[in-house]
C-alpha atoms as a PDB file:
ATOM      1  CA  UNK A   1    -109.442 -30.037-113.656  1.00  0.00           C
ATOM      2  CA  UNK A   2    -110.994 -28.201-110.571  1.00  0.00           C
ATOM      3  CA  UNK A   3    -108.332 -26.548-108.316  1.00  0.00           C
ATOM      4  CA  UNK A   4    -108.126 -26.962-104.872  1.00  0.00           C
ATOM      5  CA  UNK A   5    -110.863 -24.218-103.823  1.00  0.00           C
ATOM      6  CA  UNK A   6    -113.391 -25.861-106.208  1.00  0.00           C
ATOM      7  CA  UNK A   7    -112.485 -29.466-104.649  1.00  0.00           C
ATOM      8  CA  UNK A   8    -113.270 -28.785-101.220  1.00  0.00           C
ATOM      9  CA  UNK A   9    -116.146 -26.749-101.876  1.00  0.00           C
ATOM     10  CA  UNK A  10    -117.614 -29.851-103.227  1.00  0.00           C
ATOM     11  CA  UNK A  11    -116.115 -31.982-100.675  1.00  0.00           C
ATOM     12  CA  UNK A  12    -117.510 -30.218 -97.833  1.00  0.00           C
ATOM     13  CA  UNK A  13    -120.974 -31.516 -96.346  1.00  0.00           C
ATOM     14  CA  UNK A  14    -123.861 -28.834 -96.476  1.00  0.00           C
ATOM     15  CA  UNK A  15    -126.164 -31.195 -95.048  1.00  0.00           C
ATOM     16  CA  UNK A  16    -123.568 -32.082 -92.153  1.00  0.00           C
ATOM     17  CA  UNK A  17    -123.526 -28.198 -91.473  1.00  0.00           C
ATOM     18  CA  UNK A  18    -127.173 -28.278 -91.190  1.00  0.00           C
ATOM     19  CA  UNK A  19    -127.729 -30.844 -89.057  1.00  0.00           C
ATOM     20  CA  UNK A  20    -126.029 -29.402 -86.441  1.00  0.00           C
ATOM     21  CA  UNK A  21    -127.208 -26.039 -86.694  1.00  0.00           C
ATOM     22  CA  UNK A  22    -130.330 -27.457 -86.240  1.00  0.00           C
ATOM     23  CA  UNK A  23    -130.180 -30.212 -83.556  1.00  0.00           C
ATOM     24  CA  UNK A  24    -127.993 -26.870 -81.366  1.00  0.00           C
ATOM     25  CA  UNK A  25    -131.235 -24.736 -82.139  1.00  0.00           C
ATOM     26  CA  UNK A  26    -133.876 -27.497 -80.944  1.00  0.00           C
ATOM     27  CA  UNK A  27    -131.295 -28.818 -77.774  1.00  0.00           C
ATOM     28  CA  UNK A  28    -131.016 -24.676 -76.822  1.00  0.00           C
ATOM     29  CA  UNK A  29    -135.029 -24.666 -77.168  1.00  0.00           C
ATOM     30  CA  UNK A  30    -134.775 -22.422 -79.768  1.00  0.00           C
ATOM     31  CA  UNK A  31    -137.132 -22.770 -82.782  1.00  0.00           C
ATOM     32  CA  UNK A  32    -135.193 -23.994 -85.842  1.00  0.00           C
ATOM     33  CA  UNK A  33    -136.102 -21.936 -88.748  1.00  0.00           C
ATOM     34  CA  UNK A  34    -134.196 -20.961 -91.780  1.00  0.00           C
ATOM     35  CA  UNK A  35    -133.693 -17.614 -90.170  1.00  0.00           C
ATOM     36  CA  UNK A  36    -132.681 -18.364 -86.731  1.00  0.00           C
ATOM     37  CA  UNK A  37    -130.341 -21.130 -88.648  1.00  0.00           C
ATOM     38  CA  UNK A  38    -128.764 -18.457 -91.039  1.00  0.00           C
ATOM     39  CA  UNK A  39    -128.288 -16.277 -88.389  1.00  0.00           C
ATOM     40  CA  UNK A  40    -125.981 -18.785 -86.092  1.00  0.00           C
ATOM     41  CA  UNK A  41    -124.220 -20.163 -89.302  1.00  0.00           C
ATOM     42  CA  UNK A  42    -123.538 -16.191 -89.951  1.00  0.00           C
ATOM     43  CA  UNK A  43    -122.461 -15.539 -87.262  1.00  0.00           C
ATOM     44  CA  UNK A  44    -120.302 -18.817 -86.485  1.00  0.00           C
ATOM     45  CA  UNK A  45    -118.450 -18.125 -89.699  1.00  0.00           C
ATOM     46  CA  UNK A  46    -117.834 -14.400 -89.114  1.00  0.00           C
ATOM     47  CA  UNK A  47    -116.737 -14.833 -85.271  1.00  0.00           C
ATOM     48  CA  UNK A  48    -115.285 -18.095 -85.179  1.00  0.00           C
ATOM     49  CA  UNK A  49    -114.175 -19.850 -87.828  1.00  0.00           C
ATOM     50  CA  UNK A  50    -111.450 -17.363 -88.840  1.00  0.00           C
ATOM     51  CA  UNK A  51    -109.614 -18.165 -85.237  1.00  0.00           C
ATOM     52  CA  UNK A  52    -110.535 -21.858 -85.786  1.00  0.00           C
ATOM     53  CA  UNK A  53    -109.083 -22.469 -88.514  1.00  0.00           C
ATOM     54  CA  UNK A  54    -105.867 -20.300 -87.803  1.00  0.00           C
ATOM     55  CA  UNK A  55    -105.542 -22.147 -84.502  1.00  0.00           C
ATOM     56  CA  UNK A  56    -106.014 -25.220 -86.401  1.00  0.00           C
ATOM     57  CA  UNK A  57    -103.127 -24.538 -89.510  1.00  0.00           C
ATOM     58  CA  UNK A  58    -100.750 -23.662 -86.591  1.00  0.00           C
ATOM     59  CA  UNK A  59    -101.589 -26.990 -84.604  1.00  0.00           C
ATOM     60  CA  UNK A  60    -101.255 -29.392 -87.719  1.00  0.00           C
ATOM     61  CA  UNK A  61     -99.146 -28.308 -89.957  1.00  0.00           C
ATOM     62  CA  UNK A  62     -96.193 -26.558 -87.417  1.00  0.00           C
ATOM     63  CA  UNK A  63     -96.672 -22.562 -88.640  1.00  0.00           C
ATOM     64  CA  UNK A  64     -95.367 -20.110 -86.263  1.00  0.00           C
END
């Protein structure tokens, strides 16, 4: 049986992820190639998903 970790990895939507990167790239008038894509994703997860997702765990689930 997969543990948690394995479960969401699967769960979560790549293509979702994508998309958006993408369709922010073209609405910015910014050329969406795999570069300039890897570089936002990059640098979204580095800068601001940490703070998201602590922000996040505090809001839902009551953590001080």
């Amino acid at each position: 049986m997969p543990d948690t970790k394995e479960q969401l990895a699967e769960w979560i939507d790549t293509d979702i992820i994508a998309n958006a990167i993408s369709e922010e790239l073209e609405e910015q008038g910014v050329k969406p190639t795999l570069e300039n894509a890897k570089t936002i994703w990059l640098d979204v997860l580095e800068n601001e998903l940490p703070d998201a997702l602590r922000s996040s765990v505090k809001a839902r689930f009551d953590v001080v």
